[in-house]
PDB file of N, CA and C in Angstrom:
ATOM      1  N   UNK A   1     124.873  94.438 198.060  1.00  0.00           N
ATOM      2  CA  UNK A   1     124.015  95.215 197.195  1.00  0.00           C
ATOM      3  C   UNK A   1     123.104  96.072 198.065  1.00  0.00           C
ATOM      4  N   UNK A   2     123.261  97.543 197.819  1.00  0.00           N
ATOM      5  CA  UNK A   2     122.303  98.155 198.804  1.00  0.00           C
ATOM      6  C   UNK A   2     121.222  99.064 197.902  1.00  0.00           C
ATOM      7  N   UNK A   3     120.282  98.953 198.307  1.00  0.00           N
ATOM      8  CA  UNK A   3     119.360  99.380 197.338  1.00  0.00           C
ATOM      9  C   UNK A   3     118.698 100.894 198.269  1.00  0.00           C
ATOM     10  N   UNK A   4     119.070 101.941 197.896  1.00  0.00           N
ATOM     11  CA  UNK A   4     117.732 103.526 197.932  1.00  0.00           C
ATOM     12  C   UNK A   4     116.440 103.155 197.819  1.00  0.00           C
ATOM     13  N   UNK A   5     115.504 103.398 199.175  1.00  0.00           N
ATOM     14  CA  UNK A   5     114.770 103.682 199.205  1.00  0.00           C
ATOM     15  C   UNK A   5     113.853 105.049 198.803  1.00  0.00           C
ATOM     16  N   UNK A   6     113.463 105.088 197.481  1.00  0.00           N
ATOM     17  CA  UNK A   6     113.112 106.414 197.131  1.00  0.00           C
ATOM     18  C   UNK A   6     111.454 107.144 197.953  1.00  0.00           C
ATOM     19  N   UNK A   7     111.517 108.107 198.256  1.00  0.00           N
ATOM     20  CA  UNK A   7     110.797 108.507 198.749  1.00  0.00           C
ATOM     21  C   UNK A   7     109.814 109.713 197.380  1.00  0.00           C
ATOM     22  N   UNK A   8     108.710 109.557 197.679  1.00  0.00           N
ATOM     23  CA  UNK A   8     107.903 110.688 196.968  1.00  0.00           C
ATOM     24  C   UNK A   8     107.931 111.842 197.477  1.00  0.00           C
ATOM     25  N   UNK A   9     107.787 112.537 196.299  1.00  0.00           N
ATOM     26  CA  UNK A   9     108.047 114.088 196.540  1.00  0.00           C
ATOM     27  C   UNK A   9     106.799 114.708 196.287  1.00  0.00           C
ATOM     28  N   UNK A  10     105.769 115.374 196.752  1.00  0.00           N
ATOM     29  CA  UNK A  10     104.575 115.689 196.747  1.00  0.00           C
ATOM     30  C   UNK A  10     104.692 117.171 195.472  1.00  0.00           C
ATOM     31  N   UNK A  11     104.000 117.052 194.111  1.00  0.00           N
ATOM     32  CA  UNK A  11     104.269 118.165 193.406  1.00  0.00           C
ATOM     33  C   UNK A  11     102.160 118.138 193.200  1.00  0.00           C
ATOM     34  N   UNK A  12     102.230 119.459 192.706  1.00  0.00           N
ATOM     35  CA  UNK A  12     100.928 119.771 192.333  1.00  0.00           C
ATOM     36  C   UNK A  12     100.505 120.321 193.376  1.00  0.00           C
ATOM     37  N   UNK A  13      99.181 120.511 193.137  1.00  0.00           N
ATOM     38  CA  UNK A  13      97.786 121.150 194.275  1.00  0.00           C
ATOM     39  C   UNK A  13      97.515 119.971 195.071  1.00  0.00           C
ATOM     40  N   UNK A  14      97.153 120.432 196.621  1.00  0.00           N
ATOM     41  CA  UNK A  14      96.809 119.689 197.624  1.00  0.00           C
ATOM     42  C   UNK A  14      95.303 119.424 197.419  1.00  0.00           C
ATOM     43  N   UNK A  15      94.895 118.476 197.898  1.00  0.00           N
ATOM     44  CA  UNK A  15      93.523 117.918 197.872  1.00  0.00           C
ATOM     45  C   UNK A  15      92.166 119.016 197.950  1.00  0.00           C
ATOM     46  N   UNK A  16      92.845 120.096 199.004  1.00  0.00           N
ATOM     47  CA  UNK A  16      91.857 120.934 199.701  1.00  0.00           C
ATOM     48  C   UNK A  16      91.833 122.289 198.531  1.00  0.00           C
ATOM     49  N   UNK A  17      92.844 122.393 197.889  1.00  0.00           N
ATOM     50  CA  UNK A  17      93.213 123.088 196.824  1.00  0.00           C
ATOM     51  C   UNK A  17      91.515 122.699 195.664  1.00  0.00           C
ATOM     52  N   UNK A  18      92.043 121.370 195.538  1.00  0.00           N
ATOM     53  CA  UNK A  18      91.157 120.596 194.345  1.00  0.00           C
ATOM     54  C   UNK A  18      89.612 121.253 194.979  1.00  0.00           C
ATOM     55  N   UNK A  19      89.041 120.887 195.592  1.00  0.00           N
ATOM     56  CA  UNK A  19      87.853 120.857 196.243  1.00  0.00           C
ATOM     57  C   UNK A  19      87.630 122.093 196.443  1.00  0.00           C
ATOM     58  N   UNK A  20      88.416 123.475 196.806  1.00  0.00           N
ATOM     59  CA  UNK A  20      88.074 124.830 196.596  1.00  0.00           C
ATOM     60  C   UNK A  20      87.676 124.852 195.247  1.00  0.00           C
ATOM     61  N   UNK A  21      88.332 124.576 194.148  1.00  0.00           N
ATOM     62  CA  UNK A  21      88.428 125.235 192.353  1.00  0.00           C
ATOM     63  C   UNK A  21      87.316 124.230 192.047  1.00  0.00           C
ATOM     64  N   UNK A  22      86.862 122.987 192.604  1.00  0.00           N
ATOM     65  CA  UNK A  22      85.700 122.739 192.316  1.00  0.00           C
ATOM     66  C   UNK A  22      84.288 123.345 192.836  1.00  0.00           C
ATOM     67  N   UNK A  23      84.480 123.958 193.890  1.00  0.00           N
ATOM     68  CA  UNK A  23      83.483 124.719 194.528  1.00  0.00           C
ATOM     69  C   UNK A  23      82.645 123.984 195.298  1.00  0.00           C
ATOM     70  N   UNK A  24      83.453 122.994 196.013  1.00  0.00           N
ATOM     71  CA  UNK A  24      82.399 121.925 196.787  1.00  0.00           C
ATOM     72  C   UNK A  24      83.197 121.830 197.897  1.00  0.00           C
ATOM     73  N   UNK A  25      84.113 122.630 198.640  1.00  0.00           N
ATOM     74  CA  UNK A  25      84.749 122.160 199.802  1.00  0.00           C
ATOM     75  C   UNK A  25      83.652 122.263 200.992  1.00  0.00           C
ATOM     76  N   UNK A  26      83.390 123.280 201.462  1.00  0.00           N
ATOM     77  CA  UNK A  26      82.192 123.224 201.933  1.00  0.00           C
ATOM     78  C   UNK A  26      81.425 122.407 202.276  1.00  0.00           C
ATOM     79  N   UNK A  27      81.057 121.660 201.442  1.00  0.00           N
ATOM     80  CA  UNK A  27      79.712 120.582 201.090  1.00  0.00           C
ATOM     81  C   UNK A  27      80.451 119.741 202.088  1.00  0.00           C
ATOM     82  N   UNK A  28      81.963 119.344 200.777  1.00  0.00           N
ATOM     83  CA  UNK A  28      82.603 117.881 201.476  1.00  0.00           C
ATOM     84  C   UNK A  28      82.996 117.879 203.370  1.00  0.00           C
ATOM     85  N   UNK A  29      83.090 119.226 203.712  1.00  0.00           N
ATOM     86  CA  UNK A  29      83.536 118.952 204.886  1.00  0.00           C
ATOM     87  C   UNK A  29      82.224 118.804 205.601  1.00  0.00           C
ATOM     88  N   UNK A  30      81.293 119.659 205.590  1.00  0.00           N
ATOM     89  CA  UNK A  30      80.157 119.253 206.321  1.00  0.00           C
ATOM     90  C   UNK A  30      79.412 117.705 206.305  1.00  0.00           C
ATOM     91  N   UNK A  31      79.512 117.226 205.032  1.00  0.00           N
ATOM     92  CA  UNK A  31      79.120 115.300 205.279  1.00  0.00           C
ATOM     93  C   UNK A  31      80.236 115.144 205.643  1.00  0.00           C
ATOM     94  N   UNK A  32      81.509 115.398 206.004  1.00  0.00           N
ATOM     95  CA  UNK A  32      82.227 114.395 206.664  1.00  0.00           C
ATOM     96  C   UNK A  32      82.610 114.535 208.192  1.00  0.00           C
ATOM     97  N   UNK A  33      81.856 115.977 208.285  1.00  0.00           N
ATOM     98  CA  UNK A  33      81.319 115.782 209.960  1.00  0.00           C
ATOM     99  C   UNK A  33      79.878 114.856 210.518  1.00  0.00           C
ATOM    100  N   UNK A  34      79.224 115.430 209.573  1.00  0.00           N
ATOM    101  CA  UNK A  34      78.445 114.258 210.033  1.00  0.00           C
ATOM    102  C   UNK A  34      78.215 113.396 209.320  1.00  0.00           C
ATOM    103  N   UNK A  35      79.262 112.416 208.731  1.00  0.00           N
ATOM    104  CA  UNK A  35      79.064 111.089 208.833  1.00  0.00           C
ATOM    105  C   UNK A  35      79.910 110.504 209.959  1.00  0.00           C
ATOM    106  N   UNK A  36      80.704 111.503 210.776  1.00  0.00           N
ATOM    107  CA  UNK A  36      81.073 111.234 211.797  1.00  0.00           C
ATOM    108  C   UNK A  36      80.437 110.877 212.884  1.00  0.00           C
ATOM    109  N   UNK A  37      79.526 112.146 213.076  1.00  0.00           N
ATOM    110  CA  UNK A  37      78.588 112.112 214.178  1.00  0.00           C
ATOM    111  C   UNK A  37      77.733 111.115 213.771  1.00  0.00           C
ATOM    112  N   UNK A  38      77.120 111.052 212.396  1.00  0.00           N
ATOM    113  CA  UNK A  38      75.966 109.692 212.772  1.00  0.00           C
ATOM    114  C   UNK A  38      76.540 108.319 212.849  1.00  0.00           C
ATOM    115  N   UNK A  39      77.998 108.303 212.667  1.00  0.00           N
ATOM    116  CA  UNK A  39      78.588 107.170 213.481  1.00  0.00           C
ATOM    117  C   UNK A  39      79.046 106.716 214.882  1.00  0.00           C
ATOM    118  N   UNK A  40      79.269 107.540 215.479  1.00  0.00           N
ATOM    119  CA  UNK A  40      79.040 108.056 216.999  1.00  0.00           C
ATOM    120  C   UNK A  40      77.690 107.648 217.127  1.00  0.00           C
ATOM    121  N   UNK A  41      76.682 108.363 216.843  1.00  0.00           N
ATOM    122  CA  UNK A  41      75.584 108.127 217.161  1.00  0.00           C
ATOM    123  C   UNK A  41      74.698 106.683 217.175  1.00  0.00           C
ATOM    124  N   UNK A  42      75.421 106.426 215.856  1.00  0.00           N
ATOM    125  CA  UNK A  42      74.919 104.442 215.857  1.00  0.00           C
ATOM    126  C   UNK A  42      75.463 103.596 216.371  1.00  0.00           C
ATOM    127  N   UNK A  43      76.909 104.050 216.626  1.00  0.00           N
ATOM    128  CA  UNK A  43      77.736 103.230 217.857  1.00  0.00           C
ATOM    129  C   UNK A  43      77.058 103.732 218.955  1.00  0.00           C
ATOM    130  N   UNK A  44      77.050 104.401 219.754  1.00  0.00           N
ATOM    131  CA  UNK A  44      76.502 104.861 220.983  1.00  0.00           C
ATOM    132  C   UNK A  44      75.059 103.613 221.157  1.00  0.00           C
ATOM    133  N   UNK A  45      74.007 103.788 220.526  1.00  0.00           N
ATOM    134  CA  UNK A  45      73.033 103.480 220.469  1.00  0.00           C
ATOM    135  C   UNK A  45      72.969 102.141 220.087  1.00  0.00           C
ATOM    136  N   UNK A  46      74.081 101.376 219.472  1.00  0.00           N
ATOM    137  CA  UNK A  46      74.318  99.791 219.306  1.00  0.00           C
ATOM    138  C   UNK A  46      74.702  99.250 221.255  1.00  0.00           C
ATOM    139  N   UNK A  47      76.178 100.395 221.683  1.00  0.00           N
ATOM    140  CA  UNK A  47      76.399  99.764 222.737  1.00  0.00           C
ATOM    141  C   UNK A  47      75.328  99.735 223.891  1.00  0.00           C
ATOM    142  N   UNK A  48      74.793 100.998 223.666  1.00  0.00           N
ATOM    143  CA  UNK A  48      73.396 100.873 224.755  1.00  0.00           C
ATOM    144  C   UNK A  48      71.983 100.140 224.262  1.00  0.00           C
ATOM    145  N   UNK A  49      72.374  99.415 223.429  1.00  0.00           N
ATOM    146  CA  UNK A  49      71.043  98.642 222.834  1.00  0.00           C
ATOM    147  C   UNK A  49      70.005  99.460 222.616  1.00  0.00           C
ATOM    148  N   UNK A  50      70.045 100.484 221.840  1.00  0.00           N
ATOM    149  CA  UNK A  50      68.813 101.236 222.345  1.00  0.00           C
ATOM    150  C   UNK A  50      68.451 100.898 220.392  1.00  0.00           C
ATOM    151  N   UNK A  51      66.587 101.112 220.693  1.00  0.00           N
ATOM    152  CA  UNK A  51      66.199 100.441 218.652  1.00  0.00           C
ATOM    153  C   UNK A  51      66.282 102.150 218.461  1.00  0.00           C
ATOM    154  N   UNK A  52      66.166 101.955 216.786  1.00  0.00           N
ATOM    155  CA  UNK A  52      65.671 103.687 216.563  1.00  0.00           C
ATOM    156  C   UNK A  52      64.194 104.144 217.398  1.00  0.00           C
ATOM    157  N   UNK A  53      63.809 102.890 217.425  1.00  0.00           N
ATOM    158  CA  UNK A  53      61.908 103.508 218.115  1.00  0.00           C
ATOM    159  C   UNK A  53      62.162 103.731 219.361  1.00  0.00           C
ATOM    160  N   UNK A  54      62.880 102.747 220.013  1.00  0.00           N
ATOM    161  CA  UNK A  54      62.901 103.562 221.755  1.00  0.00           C
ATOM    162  C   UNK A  54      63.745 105.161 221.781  1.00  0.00           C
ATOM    163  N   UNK A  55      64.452 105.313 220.601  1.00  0.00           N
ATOM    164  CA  UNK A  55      65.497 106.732 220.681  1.00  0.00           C
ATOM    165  C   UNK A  55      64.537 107.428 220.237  1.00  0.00           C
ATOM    166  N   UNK A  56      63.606 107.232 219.113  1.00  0.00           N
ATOM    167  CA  UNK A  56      62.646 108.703 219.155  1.00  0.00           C
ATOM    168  C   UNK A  56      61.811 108.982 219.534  1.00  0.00           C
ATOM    169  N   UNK A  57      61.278 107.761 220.589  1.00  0.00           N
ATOM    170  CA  UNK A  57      60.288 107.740 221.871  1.00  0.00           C
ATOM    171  C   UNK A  57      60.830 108.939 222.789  1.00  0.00           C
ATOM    172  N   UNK A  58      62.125 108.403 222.798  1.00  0.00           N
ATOM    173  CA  UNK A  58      63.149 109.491 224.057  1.00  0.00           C
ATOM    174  C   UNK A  58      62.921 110.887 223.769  1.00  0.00           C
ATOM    175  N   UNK A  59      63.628 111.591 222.575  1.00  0.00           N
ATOM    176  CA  UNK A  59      63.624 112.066 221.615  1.00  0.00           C
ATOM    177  C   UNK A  59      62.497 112.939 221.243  1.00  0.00           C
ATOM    178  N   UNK A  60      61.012 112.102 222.138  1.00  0.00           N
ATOM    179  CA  UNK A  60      59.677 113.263 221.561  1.00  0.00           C
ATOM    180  C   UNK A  60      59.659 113.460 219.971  1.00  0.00           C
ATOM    181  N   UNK A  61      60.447 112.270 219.160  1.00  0.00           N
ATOM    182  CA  UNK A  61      60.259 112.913 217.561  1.00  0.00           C
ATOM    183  C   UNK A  61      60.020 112.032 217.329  1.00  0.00           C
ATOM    184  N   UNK A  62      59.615 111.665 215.703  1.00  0.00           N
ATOM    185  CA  UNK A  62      59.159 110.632 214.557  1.00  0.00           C
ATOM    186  C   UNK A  62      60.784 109.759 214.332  1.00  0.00           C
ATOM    187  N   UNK A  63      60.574 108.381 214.067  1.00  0.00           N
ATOM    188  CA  UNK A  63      61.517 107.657 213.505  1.00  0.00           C
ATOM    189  C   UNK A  63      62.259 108.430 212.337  1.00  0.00           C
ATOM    190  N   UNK A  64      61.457 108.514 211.278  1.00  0.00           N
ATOM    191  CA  UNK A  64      62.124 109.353 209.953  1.00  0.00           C
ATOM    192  C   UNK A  64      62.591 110.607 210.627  1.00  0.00           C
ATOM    193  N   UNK A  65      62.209 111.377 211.851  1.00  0.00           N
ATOM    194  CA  UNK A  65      63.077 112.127 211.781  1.00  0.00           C
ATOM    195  C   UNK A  65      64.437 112.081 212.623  1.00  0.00           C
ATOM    196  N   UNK A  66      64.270 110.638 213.378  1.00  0.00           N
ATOM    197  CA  UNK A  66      65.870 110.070 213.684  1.00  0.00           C
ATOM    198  C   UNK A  66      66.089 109.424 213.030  1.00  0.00           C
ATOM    199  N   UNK A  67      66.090 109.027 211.398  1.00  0.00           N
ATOM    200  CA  UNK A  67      66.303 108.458 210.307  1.00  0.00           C
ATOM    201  C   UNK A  67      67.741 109.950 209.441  1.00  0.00           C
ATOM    202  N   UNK A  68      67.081 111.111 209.585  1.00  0.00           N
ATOM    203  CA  UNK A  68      67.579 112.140 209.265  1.00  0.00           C
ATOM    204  C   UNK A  68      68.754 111.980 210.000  1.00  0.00           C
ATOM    205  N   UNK A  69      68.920 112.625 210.916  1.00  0.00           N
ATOM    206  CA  UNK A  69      69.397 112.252 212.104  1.00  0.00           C
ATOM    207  C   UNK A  69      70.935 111.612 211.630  1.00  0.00           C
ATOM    208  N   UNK A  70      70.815 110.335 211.804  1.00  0.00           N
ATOM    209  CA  UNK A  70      71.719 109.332 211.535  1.00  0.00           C
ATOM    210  C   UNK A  70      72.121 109.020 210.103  1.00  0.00           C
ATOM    211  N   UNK A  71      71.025 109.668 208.899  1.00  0.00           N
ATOM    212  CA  UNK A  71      71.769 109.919 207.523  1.00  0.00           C
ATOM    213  C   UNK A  71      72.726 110.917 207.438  1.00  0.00           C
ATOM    214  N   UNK A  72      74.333 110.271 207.176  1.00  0.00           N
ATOM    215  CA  UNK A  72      75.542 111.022 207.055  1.00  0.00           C
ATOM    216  C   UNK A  72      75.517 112.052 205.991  1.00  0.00           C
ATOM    217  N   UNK A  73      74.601 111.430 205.363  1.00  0.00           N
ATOM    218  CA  UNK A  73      74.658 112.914 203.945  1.00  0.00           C
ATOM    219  C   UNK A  73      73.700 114.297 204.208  1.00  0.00           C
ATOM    220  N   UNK A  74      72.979 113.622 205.348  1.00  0.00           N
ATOM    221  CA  UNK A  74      71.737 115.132 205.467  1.00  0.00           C
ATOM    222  C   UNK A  74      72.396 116.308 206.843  1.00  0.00           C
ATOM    223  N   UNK A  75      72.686 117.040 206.493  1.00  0.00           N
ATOM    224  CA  UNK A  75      73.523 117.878 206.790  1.00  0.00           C
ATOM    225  C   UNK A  75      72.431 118.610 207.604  1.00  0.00           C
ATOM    226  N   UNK A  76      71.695 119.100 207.040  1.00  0.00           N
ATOM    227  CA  UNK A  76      70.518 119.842 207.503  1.00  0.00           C
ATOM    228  C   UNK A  76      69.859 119.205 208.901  1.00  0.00           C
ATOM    229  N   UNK A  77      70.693 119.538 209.760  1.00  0.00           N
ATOM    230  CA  UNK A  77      70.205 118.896 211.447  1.00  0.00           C
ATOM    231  C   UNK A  77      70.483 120.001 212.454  1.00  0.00           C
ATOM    232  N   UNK A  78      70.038 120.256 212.936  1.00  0.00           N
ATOM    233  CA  UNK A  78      69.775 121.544 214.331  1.00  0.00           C
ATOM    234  C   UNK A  78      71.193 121.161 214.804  1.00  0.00           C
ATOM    235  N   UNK A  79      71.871 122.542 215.571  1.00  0.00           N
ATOM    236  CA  UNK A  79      72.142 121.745 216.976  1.00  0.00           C
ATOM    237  C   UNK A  79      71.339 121.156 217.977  1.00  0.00           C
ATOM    238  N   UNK A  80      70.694 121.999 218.347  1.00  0.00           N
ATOM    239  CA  UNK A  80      69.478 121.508 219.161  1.00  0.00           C
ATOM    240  C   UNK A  80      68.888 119.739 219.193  1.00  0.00           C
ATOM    241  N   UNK A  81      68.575 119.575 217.916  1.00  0.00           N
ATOM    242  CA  UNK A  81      68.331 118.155 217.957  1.00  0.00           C
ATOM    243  C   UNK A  81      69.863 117.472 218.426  1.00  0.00           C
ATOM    244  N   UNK A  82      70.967 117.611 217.569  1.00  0.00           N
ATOM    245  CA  UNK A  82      71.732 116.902 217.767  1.00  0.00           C
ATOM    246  C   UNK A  82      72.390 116.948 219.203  1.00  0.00           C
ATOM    247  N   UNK A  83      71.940 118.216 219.853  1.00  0.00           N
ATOM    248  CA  UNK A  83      72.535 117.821 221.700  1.00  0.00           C
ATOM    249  C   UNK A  83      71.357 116.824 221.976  1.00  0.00           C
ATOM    250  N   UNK A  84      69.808 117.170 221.637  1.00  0.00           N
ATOM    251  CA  UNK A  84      69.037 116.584 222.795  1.00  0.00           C
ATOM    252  C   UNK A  84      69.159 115.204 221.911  1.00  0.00           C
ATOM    253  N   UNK A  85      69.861 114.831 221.078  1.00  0.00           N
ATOM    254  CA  UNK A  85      69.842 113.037 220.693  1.00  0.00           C
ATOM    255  C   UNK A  85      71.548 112.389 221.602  1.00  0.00           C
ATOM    256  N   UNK A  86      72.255 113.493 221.797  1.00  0.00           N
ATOM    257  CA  UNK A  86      73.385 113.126 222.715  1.00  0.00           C
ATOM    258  C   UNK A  86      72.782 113.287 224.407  1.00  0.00           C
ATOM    259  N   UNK A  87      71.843 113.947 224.578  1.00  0.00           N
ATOM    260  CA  UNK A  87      71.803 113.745 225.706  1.00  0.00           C
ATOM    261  C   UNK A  87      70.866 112.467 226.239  1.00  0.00           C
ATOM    262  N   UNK A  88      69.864 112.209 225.498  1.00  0.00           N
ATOM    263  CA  UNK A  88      69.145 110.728 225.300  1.00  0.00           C
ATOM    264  C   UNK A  88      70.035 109.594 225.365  1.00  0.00           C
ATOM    265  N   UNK A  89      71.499 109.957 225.203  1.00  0.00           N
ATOM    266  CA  UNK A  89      72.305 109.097 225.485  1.00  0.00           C
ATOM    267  C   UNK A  89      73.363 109.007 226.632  1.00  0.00           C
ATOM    268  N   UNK A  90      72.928 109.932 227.131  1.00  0.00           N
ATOM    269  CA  UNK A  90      73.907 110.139 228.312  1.00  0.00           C
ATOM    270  C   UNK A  90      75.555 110.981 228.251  1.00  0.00           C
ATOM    271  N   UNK A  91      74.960 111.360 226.935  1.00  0.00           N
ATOM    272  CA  UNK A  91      76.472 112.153 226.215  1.00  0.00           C
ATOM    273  C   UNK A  91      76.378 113.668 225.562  1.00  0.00           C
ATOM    274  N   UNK A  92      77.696 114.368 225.542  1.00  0.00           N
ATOM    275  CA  UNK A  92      77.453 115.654 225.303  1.00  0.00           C
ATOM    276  C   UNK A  92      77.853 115.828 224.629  1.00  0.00           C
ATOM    277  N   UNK A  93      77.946 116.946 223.439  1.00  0.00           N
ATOM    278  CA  UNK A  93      78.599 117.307 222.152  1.00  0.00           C
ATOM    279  C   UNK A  93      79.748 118.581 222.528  1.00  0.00           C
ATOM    280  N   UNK A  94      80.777 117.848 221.650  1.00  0.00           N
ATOM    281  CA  UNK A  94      82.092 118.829 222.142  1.00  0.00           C
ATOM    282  C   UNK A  94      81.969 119.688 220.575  1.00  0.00           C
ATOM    283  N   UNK A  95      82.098 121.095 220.594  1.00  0.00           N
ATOM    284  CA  UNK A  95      82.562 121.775 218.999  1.00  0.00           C
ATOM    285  C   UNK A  95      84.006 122.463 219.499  1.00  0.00           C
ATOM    286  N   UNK A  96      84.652 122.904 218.617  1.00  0.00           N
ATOM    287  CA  UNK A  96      85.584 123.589 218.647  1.00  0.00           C
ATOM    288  C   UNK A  96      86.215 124.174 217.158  1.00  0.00           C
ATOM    289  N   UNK A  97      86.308 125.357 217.012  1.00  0.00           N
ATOM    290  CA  UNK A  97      86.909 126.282 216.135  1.00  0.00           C
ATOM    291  C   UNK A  97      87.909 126.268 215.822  1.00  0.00           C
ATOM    292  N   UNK A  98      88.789 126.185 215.119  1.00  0.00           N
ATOM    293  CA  UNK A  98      90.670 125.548 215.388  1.00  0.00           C
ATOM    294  C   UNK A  98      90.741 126.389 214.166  1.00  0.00           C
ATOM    295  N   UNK A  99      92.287 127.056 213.793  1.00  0.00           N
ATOM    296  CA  UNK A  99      93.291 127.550 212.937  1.00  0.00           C
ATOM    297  C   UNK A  99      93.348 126.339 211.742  1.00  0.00           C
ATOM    298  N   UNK A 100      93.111 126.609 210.778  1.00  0.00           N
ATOM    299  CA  UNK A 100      93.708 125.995 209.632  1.00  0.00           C
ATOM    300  C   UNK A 100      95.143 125.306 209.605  1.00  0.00           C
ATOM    301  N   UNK A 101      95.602 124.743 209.512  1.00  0.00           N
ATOM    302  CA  UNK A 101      96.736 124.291 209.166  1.00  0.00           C
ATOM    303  C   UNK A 101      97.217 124.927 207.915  1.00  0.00           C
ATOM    304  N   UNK A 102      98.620 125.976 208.070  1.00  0.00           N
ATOM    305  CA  UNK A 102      98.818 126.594 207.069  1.00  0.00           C
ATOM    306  C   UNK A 102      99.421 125.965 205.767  1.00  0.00           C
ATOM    307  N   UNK A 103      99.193 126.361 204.933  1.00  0.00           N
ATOM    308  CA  UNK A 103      99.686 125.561 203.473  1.00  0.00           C
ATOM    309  C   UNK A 103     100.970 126.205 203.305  1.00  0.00           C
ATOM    310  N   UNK A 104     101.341 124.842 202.381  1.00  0.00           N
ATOM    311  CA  UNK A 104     103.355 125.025 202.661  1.00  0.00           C
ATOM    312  C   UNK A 104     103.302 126.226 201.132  1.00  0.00           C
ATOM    313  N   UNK A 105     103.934 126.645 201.263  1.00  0.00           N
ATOM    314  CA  UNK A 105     104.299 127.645 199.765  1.00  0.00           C
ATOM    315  C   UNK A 105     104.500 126.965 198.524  1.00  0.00           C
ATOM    316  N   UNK A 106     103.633 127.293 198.007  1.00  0.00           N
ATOM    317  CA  UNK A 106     103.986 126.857 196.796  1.00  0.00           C
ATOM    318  C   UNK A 106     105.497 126.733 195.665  1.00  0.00           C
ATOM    319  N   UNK A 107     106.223 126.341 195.469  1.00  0.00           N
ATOM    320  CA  UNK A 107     107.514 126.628 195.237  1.00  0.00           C
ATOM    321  C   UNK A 107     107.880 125.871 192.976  1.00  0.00           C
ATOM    322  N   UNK A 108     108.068 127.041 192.550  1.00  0.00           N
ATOM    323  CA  UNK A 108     108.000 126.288 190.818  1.00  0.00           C
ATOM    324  C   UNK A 108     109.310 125.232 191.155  1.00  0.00           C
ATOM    325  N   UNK A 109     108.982 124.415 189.899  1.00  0.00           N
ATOM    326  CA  UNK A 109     110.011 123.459 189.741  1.00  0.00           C
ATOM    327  C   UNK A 109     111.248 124.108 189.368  1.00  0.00           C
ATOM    328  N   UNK A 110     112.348 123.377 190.153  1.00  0.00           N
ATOM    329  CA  UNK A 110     114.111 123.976 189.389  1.00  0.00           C
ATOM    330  C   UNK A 110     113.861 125.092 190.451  1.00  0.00           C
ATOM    331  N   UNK A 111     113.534 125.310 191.304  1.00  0.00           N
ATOM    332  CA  UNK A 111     113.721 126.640 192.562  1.00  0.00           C
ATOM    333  C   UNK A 111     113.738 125.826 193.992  1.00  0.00           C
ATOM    334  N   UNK A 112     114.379 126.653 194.528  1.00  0.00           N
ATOM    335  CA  UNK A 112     114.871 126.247 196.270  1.00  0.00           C
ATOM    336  C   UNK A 112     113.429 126.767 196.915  1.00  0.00           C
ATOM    337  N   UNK A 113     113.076 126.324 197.775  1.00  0.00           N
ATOM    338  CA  UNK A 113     112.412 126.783 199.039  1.00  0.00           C
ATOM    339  C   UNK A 113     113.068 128.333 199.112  1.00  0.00           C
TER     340      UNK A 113
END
């Protein structure tokens, strides 16, 4: 008895599709850079034992404002702060600009590629 493994066939709008026609792509990608970075950042600062008070001692700033900082949803952070809180750590911030990944063509149902 041999049984087909069926595979899915991806139909509809892609995720990034959804999130344009809602008018929030934008938003979503920027918290999900930095909830990146303020995870980096709390790992970093777990492995070097460092508290939030000795980092905004370092830092020359207020706790709440390395509270900001490390909240993944507050978007609203300098570069500036965010190198001089990587460099308080002995670390540097990489950016880079990259090409989209192009979207496959849309193709109606009952039609070939």
């Amino acid at each position: 008895m041999s049984t087909k493994k069926k595979t899915a066939t991806h139909t509809g709008s892609s995720f990034d599709d959804f999130l344009e026609e809602e008018g929030i792509k934008n938003e979503v990608e920027s918290i999900a850079i930095k909830n990146v970075l303020a995870w980096q950042f709390e790992r970093e600062m777990l492995k070097q034992r460092k508290t939030k008070q000795s980092m905004a001692k370092e830092l020359c700033t207020s706790r709440s404002q390395l509270d900001r900082l490390l909240d993944p949803k507050n978007t609203a952070v300098s570069l500036e702060t965010l190198t001089r809180a990587a460099n308080v750590l002995g670390k540097h911030l990489v950016f880079e600009i990259r090409d989209r990944k192009p979207r496959p063509r849309k193709v109606a149902l009952g039609q070939s590629p």
